[in-house]
PDB file of N, CA and C in Angstrom:
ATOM      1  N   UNK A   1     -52.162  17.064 -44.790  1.00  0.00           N
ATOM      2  CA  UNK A   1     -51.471  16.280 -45.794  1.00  0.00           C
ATOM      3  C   UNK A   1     -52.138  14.934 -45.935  1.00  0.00           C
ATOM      4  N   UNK A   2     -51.615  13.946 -46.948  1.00  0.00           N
ATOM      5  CA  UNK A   2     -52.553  12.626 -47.293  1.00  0.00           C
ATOM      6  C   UNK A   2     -51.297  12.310 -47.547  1.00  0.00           C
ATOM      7  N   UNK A   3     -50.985  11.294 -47.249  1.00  0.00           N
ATOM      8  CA  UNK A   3     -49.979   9.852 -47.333  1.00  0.00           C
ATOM      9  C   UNK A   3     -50.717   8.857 -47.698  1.00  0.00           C
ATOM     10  N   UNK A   4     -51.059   8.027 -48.558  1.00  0.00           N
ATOM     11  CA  UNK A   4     -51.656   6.710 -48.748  1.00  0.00           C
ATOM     12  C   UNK A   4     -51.465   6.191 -50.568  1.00  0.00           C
ATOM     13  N   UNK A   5     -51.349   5.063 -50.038  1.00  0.00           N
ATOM     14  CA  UNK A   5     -51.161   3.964 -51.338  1.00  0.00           C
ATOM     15  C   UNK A   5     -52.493   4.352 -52.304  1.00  0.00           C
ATOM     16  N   UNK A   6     -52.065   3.697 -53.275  1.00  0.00           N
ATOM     17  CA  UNK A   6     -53.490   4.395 -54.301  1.00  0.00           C
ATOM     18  C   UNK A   6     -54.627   3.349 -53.986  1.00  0.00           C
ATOM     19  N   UNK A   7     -55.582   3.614 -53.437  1.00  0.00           N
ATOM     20  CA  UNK A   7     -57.007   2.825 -52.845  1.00  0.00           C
ATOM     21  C   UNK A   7     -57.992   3.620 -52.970  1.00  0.00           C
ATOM     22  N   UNK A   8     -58.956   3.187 -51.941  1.00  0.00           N
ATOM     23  CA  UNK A   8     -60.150   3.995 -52.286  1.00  0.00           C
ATOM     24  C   UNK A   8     -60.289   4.728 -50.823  1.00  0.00           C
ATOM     25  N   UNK A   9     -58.838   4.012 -49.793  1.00  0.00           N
ATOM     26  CA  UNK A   9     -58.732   5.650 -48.668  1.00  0.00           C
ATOM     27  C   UNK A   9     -58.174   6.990 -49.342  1.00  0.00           C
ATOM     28  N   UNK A  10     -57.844   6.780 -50.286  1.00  0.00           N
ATOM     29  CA  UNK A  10     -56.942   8.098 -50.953  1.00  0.00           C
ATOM     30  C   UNK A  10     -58.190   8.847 -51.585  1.00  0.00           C
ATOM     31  N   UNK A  11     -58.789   8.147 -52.334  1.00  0.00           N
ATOM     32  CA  UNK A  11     -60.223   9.143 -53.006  1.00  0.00           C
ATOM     33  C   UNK A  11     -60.985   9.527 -51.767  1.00  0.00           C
ATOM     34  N   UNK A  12     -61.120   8.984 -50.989  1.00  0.00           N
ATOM     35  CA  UNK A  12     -61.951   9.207 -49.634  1.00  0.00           C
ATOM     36  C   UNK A  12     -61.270  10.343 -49.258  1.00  0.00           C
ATOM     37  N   UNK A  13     -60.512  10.549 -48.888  1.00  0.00           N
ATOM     38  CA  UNK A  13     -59.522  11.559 -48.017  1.00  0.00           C
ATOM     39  C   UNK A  13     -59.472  12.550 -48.954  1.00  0.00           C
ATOM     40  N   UNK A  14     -58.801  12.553 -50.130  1.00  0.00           N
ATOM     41  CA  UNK A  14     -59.410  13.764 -51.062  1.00  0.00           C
ATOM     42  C   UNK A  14     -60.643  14.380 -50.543  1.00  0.00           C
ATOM     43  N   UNK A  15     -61.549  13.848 -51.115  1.00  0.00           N
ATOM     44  CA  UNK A  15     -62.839  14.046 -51.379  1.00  0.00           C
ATOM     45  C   UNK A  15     -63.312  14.837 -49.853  1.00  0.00           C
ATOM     46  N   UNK A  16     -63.120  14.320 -48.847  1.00  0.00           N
ATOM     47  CA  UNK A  16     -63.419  14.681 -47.444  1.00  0.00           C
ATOM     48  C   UNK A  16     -62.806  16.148 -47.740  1.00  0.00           C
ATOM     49  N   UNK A  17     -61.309  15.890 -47.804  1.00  0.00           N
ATOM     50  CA  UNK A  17     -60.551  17.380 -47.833  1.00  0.00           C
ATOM     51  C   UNK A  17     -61.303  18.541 -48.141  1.00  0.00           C
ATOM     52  N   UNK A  18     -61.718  18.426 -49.341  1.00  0.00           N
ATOM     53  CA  UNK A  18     -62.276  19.342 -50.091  1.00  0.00           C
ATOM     54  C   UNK A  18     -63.416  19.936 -49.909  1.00  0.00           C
ATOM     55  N   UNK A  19     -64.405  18.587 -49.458  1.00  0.00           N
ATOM     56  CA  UNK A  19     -65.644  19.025 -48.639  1.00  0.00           C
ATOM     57  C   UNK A  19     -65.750  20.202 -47.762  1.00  0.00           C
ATOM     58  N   UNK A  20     -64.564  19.489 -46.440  1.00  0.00           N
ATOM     59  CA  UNK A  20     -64.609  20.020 -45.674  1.00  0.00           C
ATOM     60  C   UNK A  20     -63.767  21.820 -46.000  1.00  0.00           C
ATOM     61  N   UNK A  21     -63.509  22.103 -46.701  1.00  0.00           N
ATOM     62  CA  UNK A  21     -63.011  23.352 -47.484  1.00  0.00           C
ATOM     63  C   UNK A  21     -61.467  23.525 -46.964  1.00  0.00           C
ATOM     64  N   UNK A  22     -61.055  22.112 -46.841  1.00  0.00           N
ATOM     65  CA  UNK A  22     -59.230  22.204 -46.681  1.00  0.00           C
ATOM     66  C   UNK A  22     -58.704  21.973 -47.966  1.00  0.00           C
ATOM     67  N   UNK A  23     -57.320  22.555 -47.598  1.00  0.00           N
ATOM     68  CA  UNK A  23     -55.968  21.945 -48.617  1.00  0.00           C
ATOM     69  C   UNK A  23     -55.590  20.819 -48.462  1.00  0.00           C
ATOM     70  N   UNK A  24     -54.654  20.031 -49.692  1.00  0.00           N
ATOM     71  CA  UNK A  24     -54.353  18.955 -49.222  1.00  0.00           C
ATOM     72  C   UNK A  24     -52.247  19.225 -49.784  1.00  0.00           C
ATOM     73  N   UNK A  25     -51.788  18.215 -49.135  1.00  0.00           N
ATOM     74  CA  UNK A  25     -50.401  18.268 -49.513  1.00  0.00           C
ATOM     75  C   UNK A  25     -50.354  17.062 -49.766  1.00  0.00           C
ATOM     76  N   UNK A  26     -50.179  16.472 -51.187  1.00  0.00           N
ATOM     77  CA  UNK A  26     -49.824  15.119 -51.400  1.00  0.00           C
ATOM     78  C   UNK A  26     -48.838  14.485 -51.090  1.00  0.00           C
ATOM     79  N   UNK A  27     -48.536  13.433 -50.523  1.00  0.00           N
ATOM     80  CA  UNK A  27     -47.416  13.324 -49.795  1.00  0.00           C
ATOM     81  C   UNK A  27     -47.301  11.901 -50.765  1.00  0.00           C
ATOM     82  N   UNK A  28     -46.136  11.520 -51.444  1.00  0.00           N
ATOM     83  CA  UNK A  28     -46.092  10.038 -52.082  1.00  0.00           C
ATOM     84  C   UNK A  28     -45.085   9.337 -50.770  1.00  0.00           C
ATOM     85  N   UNK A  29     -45.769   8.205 -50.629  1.00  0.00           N
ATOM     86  CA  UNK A  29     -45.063   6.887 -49.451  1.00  0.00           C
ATOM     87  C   UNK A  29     -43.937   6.784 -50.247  1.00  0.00           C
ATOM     88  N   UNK A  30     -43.604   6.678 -51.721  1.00  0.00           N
ATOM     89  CA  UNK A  30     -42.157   6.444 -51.824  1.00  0.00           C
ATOM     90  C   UNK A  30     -41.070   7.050 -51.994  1.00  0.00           C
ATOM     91  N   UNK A  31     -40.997   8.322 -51.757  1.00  0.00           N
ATOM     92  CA  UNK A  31     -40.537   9.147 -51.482  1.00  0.00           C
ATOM     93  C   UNK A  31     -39.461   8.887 -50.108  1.00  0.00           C
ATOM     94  N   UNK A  32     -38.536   9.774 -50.669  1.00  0.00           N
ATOM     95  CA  UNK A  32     -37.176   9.721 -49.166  1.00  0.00           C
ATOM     96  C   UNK A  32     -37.781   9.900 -48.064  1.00  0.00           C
ATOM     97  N   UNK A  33     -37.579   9.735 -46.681  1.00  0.00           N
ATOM     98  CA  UNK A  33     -38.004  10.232 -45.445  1.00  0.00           C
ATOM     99  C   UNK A  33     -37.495  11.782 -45.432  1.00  0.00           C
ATOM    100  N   UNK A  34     -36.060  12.291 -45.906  1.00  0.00           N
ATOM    101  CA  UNK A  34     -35.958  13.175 -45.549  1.00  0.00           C
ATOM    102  C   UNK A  34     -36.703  14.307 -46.489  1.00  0.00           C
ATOM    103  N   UNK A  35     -37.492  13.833 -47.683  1.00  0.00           N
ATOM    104  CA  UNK A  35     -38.012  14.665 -48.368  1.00  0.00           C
ATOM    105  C   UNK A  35     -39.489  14.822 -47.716  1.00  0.00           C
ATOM    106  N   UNK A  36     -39.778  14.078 -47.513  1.00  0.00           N
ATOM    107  CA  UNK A  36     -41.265  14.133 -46.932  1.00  0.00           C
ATOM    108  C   UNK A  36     -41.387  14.575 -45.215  1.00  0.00           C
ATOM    109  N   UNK A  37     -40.246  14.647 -44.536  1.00  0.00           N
ATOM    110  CA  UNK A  37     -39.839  15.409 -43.006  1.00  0.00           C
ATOM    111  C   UNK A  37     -39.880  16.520 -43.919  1.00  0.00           C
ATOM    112  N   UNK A  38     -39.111  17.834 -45.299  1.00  0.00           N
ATOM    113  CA  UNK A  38     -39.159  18.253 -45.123  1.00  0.00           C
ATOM    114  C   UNK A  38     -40.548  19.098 -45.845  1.00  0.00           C
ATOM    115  N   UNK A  39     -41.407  18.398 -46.577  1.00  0.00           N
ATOM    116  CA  UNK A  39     -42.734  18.750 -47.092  1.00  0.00           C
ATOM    117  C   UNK A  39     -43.806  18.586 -46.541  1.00  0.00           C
ATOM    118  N   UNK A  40     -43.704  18.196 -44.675  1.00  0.00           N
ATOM    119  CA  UNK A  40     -44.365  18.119 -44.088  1.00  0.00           C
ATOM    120  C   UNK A  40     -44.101  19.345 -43.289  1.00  0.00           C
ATOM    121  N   UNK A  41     -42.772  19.735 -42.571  1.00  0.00           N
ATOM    122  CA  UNK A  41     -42.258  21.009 -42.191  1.00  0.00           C
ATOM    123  C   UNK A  41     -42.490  21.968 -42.802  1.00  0.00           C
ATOM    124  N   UNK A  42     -42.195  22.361 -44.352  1.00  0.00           N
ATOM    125  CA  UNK A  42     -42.346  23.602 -44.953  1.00  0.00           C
ATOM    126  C   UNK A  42     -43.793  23.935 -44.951  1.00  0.00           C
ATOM    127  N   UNK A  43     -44.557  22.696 -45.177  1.00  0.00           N
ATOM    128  CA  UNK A  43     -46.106  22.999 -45.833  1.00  0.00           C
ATOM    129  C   UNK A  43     -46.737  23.177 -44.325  1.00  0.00           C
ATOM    130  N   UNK A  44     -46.640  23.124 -43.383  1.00  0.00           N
ATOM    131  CA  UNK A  44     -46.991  23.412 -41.731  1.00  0.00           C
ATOM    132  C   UNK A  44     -48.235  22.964 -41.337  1.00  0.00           C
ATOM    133  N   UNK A  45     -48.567  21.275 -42.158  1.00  0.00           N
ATOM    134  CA  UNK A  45     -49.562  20.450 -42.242  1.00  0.00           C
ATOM    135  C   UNK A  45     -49.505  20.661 -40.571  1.00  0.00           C
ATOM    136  N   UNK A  46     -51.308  20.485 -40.328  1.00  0.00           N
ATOM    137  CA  UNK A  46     -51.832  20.155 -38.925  1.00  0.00           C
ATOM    138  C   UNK A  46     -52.271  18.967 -38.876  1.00  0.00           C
ATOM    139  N   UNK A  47     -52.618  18.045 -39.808  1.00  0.00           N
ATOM    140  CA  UNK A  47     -53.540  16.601 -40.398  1.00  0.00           C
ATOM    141  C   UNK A  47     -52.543  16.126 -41.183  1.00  0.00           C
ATOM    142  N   UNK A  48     -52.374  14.932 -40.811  1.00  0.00           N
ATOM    143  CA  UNK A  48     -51.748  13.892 -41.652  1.00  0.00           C
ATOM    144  C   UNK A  48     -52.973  12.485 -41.856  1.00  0.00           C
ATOM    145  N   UNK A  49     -53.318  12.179 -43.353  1.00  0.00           N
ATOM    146  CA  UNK A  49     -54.104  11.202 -43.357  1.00  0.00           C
ATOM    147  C   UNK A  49     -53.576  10.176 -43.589  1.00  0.00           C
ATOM    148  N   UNK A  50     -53.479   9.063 -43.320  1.00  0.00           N
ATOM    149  CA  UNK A  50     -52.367   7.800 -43.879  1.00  0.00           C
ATOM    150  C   UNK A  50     -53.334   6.429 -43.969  1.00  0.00           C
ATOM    151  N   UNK A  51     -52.481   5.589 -43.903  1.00  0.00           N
ATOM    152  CA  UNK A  51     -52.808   3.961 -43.465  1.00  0.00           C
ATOM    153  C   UNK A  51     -52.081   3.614 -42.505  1.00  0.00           C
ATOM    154  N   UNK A  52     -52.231   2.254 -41.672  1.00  0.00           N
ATOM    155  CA  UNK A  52     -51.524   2.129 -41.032  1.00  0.00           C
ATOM    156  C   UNK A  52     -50.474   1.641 -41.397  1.00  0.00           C
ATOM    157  N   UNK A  53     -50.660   1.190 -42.104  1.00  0.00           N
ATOM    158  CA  UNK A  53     -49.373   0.511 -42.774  1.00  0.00           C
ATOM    159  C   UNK A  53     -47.756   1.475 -43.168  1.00  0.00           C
ATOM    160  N   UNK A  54     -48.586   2.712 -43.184  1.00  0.00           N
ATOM    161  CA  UNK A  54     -47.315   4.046 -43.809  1.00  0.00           C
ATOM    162  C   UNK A  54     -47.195   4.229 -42.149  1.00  0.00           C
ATOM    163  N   UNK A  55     -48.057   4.497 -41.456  1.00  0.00           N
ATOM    164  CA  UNK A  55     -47.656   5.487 -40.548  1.00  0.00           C
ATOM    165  C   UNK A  55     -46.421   5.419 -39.726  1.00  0.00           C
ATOM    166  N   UNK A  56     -45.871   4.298 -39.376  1.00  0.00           N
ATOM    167  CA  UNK A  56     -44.862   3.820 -38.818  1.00  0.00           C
ATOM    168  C   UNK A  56     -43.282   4.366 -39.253  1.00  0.00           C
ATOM    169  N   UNK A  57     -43.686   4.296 -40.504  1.00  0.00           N
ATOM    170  CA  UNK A  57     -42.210   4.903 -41.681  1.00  0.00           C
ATOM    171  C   UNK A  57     -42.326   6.097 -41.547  1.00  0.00           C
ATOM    172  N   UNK A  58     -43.346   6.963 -41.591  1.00  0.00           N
ATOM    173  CA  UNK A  58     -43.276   8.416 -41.988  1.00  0.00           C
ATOM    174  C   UNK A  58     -42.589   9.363 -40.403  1.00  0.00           C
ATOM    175  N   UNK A  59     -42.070  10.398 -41.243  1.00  0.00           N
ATOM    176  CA  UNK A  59     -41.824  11.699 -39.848  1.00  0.00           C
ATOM    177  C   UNK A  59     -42.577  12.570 -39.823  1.00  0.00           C
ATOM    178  N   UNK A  60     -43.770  12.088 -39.255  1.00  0.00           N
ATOM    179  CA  UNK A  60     -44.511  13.187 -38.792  1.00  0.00           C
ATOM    180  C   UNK A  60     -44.480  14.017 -37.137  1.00  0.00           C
ATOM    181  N   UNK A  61     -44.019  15.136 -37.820  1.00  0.00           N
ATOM    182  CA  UNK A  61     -43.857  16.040 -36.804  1.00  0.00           C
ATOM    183  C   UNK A  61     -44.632  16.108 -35.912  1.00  0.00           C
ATOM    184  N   UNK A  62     -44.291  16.112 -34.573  1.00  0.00           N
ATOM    185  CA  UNK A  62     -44.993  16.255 -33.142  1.00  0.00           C
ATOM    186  C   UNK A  62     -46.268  16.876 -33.248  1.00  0.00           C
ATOM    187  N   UNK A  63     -46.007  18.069 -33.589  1.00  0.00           N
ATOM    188  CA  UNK A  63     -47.415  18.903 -33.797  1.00  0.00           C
ATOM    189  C   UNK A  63     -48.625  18.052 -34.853  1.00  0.00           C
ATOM    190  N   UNK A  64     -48.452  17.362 -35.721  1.00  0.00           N
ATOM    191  CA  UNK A  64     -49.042  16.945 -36.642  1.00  0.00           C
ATOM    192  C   UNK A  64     -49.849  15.926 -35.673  1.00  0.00           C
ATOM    193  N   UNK A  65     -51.329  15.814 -36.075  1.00  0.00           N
ATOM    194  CA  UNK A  65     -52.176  15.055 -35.870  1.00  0.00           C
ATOM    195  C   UNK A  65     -52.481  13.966 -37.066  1.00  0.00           C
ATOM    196  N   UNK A  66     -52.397  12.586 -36.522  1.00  0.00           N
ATOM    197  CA  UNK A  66     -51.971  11.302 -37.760  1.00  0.00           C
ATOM    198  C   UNK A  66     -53.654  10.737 -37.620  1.00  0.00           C
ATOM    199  N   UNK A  67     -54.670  10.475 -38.771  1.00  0.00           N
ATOM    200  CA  UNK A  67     -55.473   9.667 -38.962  1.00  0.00           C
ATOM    201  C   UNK A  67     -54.988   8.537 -39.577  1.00  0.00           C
ATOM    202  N   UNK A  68     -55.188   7.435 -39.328  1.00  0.00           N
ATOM    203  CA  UNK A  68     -55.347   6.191 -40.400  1.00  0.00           C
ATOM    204  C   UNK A  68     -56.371   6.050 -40.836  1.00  0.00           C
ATOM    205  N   UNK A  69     -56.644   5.791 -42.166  1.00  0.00           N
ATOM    206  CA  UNK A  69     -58.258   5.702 -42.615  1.00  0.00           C
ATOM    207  C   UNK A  69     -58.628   4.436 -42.590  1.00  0.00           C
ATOM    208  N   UNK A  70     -57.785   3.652 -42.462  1.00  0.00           N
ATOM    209  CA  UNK A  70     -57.619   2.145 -42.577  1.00  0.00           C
ATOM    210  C   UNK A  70     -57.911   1.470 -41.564  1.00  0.00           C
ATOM    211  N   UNK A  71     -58.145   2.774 -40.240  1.00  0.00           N
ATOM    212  CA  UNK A  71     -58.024   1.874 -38.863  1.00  0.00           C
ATOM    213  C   UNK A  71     -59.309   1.179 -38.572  1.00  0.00           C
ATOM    214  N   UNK A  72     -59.513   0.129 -37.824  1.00  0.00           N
ATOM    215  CA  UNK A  72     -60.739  -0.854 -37.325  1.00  0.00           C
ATOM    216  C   UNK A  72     -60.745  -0.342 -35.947  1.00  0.00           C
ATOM    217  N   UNK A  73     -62.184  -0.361 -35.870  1.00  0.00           N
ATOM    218  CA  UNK A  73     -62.715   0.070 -34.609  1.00  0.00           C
ATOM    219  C   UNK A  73     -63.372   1.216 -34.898  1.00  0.00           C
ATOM    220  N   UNK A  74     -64.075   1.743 -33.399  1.00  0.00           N
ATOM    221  CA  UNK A  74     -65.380   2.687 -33.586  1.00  0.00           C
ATOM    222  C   UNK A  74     -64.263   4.322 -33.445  1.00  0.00           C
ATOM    223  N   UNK A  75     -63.224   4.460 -34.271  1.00  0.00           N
ATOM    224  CA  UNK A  75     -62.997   5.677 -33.702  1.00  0.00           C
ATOM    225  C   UNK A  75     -63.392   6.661 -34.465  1.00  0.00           C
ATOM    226  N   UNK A  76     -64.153   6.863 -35.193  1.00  0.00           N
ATOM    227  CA  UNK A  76     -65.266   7.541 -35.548  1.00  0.00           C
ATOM    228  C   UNK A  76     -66.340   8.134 -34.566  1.00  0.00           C
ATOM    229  N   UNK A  77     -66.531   7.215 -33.657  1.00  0.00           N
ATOM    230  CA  UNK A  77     -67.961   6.800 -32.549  1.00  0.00           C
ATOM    231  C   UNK A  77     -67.976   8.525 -31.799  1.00  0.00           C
ATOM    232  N   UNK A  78     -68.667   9.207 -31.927  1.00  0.00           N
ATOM    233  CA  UNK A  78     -69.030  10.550 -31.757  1.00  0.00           C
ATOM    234  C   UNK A  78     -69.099  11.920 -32.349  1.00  0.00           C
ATOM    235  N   UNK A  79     -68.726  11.082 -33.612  1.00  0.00           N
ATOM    236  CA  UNK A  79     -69.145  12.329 -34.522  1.00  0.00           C
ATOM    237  C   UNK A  79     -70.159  12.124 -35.302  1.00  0.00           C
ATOM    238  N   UNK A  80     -70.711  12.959 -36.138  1.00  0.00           N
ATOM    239  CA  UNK A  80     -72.151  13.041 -36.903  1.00  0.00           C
ATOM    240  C   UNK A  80     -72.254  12.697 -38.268  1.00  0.00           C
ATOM    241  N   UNK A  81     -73.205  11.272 -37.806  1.00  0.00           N
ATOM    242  CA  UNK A  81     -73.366  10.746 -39.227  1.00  0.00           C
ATOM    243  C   UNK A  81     -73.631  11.060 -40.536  1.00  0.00           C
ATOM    244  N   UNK A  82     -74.594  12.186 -40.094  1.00  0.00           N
ATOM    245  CA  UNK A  82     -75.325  13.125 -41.640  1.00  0.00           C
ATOM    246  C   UNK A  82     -74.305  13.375 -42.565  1.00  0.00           C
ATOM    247  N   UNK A  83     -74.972  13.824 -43.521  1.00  0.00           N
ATOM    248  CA  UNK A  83     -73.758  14.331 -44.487  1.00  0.00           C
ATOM    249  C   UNK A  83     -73.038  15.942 -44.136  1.00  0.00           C
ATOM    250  N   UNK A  84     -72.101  15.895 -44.119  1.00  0.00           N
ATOM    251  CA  UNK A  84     -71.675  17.743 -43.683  1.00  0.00           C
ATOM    252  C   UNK A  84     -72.213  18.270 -44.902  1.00  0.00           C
ATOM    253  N   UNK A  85     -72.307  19.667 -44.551  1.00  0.00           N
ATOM    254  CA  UNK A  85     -72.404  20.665 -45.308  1.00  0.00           C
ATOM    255  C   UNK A  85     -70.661  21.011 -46.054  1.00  0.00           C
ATOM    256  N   UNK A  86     -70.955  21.409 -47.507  1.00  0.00           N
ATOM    257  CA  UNK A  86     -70.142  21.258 -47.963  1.00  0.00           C
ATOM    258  C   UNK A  86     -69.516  22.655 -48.325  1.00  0.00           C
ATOM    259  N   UNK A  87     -68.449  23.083 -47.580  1.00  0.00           N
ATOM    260  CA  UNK A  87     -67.441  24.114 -47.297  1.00  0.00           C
ATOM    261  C   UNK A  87     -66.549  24.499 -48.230  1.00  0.00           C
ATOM    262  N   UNK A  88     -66.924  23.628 -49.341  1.00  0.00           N
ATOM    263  CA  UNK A  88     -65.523  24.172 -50.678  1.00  0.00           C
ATOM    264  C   UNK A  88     -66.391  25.212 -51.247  1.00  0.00           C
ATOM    265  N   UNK A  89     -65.284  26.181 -51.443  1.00  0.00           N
ATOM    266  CA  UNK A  89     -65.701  27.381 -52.795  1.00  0.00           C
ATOM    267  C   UNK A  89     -64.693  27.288 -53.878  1.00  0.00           C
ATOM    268  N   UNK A  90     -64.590  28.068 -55.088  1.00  0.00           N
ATOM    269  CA  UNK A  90     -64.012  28.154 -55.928  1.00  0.00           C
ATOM    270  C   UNK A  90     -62.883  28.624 -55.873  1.00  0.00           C
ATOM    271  N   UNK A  91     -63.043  29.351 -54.749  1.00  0.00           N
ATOM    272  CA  UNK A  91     -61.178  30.879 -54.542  1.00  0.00           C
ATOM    273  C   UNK A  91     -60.957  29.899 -53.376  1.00  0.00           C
ATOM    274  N   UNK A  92     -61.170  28.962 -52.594  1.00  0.00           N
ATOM    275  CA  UNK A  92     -60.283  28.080 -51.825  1.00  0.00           C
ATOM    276  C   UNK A  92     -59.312  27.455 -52.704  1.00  0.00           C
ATOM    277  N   UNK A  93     -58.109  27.258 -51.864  1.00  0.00           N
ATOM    278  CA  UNK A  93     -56.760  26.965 -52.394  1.00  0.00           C
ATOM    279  C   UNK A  93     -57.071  25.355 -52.346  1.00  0.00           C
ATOM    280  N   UNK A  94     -56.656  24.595 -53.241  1.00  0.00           N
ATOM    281  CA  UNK A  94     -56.986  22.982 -53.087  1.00  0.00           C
ATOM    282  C   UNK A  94     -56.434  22.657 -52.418  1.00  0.00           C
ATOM    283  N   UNK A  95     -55.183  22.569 -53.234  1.00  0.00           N
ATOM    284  CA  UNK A  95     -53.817  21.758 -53.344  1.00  0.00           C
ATOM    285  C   UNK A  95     -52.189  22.252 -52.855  1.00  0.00           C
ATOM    286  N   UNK A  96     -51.391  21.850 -52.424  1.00  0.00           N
ATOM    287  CA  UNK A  96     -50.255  22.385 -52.310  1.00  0.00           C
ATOM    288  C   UNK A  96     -48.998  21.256 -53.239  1.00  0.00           C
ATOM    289  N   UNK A  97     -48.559  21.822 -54.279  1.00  0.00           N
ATOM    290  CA  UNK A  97     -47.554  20.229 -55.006  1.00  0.00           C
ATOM    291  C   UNK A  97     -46.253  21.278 -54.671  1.00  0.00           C
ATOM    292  N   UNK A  98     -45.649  19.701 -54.349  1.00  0.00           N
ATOM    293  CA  UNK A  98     -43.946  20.272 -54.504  1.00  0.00           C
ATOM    294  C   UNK A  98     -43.486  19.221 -55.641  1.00  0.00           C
ATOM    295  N   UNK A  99     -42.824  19.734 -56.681  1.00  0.00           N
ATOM    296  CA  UNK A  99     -42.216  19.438 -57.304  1.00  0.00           C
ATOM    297  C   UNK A  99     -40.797  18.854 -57.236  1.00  0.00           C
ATOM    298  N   UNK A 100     -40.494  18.015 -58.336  1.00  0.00           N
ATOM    299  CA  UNK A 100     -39.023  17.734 -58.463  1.00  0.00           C
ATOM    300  C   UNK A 100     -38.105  18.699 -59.155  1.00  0.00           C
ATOM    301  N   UNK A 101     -38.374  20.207 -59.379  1.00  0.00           N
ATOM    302  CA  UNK A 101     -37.936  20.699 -60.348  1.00  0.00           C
ATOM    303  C   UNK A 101     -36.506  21.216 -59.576  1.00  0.00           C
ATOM    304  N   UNK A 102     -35.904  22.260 -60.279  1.00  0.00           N
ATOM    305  CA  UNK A 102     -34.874  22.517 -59.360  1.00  0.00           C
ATOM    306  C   UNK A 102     -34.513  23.043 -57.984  1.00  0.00           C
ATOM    307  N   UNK A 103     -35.928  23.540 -57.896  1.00  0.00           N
ATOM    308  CA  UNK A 103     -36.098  24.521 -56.689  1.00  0.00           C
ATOM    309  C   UNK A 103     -36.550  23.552 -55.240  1.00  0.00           C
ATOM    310  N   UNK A 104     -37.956  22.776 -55.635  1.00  0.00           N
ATOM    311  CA  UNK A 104     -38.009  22.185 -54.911  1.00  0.00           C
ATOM    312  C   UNK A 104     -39.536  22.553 -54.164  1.00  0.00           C
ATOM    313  N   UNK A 105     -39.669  23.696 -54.340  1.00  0.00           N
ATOM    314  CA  UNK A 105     -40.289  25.057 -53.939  1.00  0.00           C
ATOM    315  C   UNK A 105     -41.948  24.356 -54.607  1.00  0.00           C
ATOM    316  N   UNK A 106     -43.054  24.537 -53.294  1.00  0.00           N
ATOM    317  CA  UNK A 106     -44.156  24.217 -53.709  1.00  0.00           C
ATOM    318  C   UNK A 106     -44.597  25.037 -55.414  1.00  0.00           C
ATOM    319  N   UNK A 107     -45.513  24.705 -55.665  1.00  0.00           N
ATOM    320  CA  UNK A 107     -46.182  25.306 -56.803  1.00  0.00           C
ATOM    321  C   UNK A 107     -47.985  25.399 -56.254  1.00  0.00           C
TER     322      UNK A 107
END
């Protein structure tokens, strides 16, 4: 999932997503807590991308692993600078949206 204010960590984190040939679950910060506890539960996100600034507010579930993209410092420091090879195909699933409609129910 991606949690973040509209910046240029949000195009980043996209963009990575996709690379790397994941889905993403858009998650909007202004959104209820209990709506986003439960679009983090249904959608059975393993990655949560945020800022630090969200991360504090949000319920991210135990299992969920939280990046800040925002964070300072080397915690990057062991992974590989090059560019990855790029893992998106066409029949990969992007996106996951949940709607406001009546259901509630991703699309």
């Amino acid at each position: 999932g991606i949690c973040v204010e509209r910046s240029l960590e949000l195009v980043v984190g996209l963009l990575a997503i996709i690379k790397a040939g994941g889905a993403y679950v858009p998650l909007d910060p202004d959104y209820p807590e209990d709506r986003l506890a439960y679009m983090m539960q249904d959608s059975g996100i393993g990655l949560l991308l945020t800022q630090s600034v969200l991360l504090q507010r949000l319920p991210v579930p135990a299992k969920v692993q939280s990046l800040c993209l925002d964070q300072d410092g080397d915690w990057l420091a062991g992974y590989r600078t090059a560019n990855p090879i790029n893992l998106s195909h066409p029949l990969n699933l992007a996106y996951v949206i949940y709607t406001s409609g009546s259901t509630g129910k991703p699309k």
